[in-house]
Protein backbone atom coordinates (compact mmCIF):
# COMPACT_ATOMS: atom_id res chain seq x y z
CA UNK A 1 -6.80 -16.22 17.90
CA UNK A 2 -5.76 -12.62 17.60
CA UNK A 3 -7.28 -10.72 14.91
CA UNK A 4 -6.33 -7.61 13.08
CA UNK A 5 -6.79 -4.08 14.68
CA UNK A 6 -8.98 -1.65 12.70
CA UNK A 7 -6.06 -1.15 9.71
CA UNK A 8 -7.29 2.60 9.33
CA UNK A 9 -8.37 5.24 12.26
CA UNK A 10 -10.71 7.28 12.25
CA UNK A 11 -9.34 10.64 10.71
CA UNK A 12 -8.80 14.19 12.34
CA UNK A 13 -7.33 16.32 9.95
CA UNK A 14 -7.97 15.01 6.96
CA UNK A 15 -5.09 12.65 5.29
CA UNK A 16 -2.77 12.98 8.76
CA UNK A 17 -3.51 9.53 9.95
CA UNK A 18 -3.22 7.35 6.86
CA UNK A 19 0.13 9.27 6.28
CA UNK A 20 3.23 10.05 8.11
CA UNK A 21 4.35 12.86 6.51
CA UNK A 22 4.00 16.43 5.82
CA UNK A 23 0.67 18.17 7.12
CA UNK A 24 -3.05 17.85 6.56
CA UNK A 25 -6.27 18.63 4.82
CA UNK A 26 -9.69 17.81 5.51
CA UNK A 27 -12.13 15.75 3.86
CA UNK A 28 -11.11 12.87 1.44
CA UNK A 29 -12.49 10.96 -0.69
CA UNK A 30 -11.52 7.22 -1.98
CA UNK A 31 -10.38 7.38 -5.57
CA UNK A 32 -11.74 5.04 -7.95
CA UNK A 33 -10.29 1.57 -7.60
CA UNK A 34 -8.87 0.45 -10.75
CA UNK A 35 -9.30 -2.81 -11.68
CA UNK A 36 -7.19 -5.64 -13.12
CA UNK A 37 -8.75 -7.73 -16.04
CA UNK A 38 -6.31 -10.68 -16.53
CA UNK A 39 -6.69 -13.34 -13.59
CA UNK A 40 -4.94 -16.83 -13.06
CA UNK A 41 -5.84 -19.81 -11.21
CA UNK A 42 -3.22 -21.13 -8.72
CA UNK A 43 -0.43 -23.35 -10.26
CA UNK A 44 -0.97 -27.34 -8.23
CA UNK A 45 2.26 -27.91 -7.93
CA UNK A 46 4.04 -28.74 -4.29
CA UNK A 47 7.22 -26.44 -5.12
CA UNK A 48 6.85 -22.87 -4.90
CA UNK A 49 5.67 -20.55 -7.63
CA UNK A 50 7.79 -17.28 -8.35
CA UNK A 51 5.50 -14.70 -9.77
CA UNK A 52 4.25 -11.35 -8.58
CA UNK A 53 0.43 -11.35 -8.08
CA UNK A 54 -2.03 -9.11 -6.95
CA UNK A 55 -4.37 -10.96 -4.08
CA UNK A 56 -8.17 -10.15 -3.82
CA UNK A 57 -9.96 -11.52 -0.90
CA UNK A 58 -13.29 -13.42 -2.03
CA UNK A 59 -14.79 -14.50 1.43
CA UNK A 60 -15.85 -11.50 4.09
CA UNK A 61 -13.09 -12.43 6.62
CA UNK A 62 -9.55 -13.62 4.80
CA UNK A 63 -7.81 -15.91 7.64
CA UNK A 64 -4.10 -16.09 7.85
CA UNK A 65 -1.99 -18.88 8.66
CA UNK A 66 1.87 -18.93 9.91
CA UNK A 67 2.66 -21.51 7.25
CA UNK A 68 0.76 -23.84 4.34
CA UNK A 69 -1.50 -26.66 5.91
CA UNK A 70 -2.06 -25.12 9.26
CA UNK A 71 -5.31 -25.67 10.77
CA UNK A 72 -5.46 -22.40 13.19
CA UNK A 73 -5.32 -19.03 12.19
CA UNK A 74 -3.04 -16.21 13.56
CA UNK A 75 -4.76 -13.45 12.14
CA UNK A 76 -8.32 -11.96 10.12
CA UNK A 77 -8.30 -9.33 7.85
CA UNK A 78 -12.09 -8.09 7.27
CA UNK A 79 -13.10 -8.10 3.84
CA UNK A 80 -14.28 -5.24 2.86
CA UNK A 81 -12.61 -3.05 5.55
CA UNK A 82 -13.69 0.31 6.24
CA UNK A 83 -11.97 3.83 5.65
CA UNK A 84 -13.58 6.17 8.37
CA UNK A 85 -13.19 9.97 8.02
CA UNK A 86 -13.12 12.52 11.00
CA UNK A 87 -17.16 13.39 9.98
CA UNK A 88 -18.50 9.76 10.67
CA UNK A 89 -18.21 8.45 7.24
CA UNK A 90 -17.06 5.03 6.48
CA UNK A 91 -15.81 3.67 3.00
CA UNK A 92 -15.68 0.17 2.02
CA UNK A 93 -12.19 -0.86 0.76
CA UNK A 94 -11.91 -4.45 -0.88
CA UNK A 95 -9.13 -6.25 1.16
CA UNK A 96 -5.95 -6.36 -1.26
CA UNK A 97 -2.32 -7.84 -0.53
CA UNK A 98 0.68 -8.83 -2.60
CA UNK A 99 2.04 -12.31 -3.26
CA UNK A 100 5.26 -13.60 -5.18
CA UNK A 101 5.25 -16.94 -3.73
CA UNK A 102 2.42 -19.84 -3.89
CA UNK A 103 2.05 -23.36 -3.72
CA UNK A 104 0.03 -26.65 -3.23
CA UNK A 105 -3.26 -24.63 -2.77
CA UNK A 106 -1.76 -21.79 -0.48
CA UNK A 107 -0.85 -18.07 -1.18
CA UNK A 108 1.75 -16.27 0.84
CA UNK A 109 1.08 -12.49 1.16
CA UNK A 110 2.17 -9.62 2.66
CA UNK A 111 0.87 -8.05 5.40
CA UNK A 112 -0.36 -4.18 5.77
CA UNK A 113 1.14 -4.87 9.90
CA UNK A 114 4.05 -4.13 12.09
CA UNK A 115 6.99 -5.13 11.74
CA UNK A 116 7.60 -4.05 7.74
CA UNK A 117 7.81 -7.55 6.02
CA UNK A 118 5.12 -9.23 7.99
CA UNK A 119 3.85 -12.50 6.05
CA UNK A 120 1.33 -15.00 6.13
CA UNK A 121 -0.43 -17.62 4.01
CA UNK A 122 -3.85 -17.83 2.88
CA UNK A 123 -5.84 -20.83 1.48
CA UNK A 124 -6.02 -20.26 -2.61
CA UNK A 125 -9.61 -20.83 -2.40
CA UNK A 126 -10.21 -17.48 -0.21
CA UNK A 127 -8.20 -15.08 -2.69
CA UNK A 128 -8.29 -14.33 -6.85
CA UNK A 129 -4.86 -14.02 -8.05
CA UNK A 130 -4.52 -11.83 -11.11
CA UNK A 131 -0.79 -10.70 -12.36
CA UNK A 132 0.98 -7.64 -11.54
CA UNK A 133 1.59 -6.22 -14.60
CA UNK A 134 2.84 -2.85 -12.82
CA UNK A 135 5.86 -2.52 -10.42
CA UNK A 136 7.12 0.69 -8.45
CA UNK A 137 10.52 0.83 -7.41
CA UNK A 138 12.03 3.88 -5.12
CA UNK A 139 15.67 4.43 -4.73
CA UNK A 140 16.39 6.47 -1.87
CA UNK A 141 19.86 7.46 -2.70
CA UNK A 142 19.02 8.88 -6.10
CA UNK A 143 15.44 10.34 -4.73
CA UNK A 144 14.05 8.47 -7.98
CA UNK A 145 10.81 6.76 -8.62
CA UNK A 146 10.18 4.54 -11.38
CA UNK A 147 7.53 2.86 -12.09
CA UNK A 148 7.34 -0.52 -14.61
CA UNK A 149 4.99 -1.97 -17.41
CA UNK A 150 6.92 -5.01 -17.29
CA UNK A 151 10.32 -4.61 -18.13
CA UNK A 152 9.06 -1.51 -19.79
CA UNK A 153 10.13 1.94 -17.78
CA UNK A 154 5.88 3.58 -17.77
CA UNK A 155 6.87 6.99 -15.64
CA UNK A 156 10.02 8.29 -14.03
CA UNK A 157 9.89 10.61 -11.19
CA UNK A 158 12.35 13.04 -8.65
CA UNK A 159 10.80 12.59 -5.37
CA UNK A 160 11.20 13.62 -2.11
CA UNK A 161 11.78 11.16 0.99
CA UNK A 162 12.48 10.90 4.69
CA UNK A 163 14.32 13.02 6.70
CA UNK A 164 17.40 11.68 8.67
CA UNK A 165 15.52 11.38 11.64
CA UNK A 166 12.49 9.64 9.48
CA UNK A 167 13.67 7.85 6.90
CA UNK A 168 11.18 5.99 4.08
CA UNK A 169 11.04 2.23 4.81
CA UNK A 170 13.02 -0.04 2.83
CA UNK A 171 11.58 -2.87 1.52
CA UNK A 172 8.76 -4.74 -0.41
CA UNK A 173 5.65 -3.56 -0.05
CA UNK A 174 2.79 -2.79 -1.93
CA UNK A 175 -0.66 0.01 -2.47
CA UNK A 176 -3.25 -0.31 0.27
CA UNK A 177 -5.86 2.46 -0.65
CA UNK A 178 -5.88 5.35 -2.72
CA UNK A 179 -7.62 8.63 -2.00
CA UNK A 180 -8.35 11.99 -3.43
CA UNK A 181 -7.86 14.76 -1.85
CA UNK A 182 -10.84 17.24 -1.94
CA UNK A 183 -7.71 20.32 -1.95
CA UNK A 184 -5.43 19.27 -4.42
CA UNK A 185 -3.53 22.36 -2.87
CA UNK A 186 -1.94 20.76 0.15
CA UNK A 187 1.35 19.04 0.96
CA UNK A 188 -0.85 15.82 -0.09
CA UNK A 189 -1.39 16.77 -4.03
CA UNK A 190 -4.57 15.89 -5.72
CA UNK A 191 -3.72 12.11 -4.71
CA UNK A 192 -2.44 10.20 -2.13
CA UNK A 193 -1.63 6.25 -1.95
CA UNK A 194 -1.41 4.27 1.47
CA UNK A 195 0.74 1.44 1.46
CA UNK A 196 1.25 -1.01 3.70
CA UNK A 197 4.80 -0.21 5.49
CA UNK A 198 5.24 1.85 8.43
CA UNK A 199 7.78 4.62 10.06
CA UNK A 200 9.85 2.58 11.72
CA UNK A 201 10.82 5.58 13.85
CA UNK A 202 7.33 6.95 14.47
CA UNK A 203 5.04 4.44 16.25
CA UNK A 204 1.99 7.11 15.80
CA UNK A 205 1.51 9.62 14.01
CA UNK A 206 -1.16 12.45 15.15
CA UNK A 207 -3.53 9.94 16.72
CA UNK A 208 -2.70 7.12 13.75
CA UNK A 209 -0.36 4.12 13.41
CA UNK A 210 2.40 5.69 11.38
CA UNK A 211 1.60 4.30 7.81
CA UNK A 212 3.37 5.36 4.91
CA UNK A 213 2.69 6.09 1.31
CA UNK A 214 3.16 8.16 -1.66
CA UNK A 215 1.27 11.19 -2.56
CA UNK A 216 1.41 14.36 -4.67
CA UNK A 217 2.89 17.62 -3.10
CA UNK A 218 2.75 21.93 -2.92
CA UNK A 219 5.86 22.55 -3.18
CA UNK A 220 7.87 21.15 -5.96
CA UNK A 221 11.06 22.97 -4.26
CA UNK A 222 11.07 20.25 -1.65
CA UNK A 223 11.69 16.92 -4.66
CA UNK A 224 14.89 15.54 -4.97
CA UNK A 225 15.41 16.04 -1.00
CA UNK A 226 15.53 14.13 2.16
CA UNK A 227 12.55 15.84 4.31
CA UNK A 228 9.62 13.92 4.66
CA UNK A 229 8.46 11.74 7.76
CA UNK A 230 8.64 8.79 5.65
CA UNK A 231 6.26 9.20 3.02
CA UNK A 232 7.02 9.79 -0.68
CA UNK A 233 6.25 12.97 -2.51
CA UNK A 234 5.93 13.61 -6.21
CA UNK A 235 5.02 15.50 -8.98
CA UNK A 236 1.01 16.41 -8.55
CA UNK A 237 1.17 15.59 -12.63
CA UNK A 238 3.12 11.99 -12.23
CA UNK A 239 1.01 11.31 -9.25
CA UNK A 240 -2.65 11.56 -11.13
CA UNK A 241 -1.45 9.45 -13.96
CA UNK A 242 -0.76 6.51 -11.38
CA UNK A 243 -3.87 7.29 -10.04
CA UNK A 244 -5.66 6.90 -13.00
CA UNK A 245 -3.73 3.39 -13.89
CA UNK A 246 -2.32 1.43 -11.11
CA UNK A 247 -4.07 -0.97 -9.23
CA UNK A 248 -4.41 -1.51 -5.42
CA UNK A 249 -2.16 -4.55 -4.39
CA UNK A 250 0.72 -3.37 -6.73
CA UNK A 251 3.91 -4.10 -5.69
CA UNK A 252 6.63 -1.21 -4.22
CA UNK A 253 10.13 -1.76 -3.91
CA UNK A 254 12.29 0.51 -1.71
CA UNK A 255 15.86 0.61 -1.81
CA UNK A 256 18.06 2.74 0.10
């Protein structure tokens, strides 16, 4: 059975290994996980069930399976799994993924791995489901970011995205972690989201596995254009009110 690699290095330079882009800063902190109130129980029927959730592992090691019913897992996520900063300090992180499909007592989710798009399923009795009530979408040809309160438009932003040569993964994916950055003054903002795509033309990043995400910035001069390494900057201002309201496990659309 293979199991997961650690989904986080240890950090040098602050935010450089969670993030593709930009530069670094030293010292972060996790931000306060917000959490979701509603939750559902899993529909029983055999056909699948088309809604965006939010999955919470319940059990200390969440077991994936290729497909429903199988008896052998192909991967383990650890639940809680630890953020680890370049000074020895570890963070717990509760293990969160996205679903939009379920059925028969089984929960497909995405997976924070190579290649973008990786799935599995989980058994229903391992995971909470609660709704998504939030939904980011990027387009990459407008260098917009809008995020949703249903069908309701919450925040609107200009952002900047990848470079040419490093372009911001398309696709759906979905927040990993969120942390706040002790210098609010650096090409990271006050706050910085992982999520759980990768460059798909980096395959490290100074010592770390290329993950993407979207975080504040220093220099508003640089929204609106194509010159990160694959994250997303915005507005320092936009980017602390999703702090303060979207939860980990929130889905992220990315369209070119």
């Amino acid at each position: 059975m293979h199991r997961t690699r650690r989904p986080l290095l240890a950090l040098s330079a602050a935010l450089a290994l969670l993030l593709t882009a930009c530069g670094g800063g030293e010292g972060p902190s996790l931000a306060k996980e917000k959490t979701p109130r509603e939750v559902t129980s899993l529909p029983t029927t055999t056909a699948p069930v088309r809604g965006e959730y939010i999955v919470q592992a319940t059990v200390p090691s969440l077991a994936v399976y290729k497909e429903p019913g199988a008896t052998t897992p192909v991967q383990e996520f650890p639940n809680p799994w630890y953020y680890e900063t370049d000074v020895a300090q570890k963070y717990p992180i509760n293990s969160v993924f996205y679903s939009d499909d379920q059925r028969n007592g089984w929960v497909k989710i995405l997976l924070p791995v190579r290649p973008n798009g990786s799935s599995g399923w989980v058994k229903a009795s391992d995971v909470r489901l609660i709704p998504s009530r939030f939904r980011i979408e990027v387009d990459l040809s407008e260098n917009r970011l809008t995020v949703y309160d249903g069908d309701a438009v919450f925040l609107d932003d200009t952002v900047a995205v990848g470079a040419p040569a490093t372009p911001t993964p398309e696709g759906t994916f979905y927040l990993r972690v969120l942390i706040k950055a002790p210098d609010p003054t650096t090409v990271y903002g006050p706050y910085a989201y992982g999520l759980s795509s990768h460059s798909e033309t980096l395959e490290e990043f100074n010592g770390g596995d290329a993950q993407t995400g979207i975080h504040g910035n220093n220099d508003t001069s640089q929204l609106g254009r194509d010159v990160t390494a694959g994250c997303i900057r915005m507005s320092n201002e936009k980017v602390t009110r999703l702090a303060s309201t979207l939860p980990l496990g929130t889905p992220v659309v990315v369209r070119g």
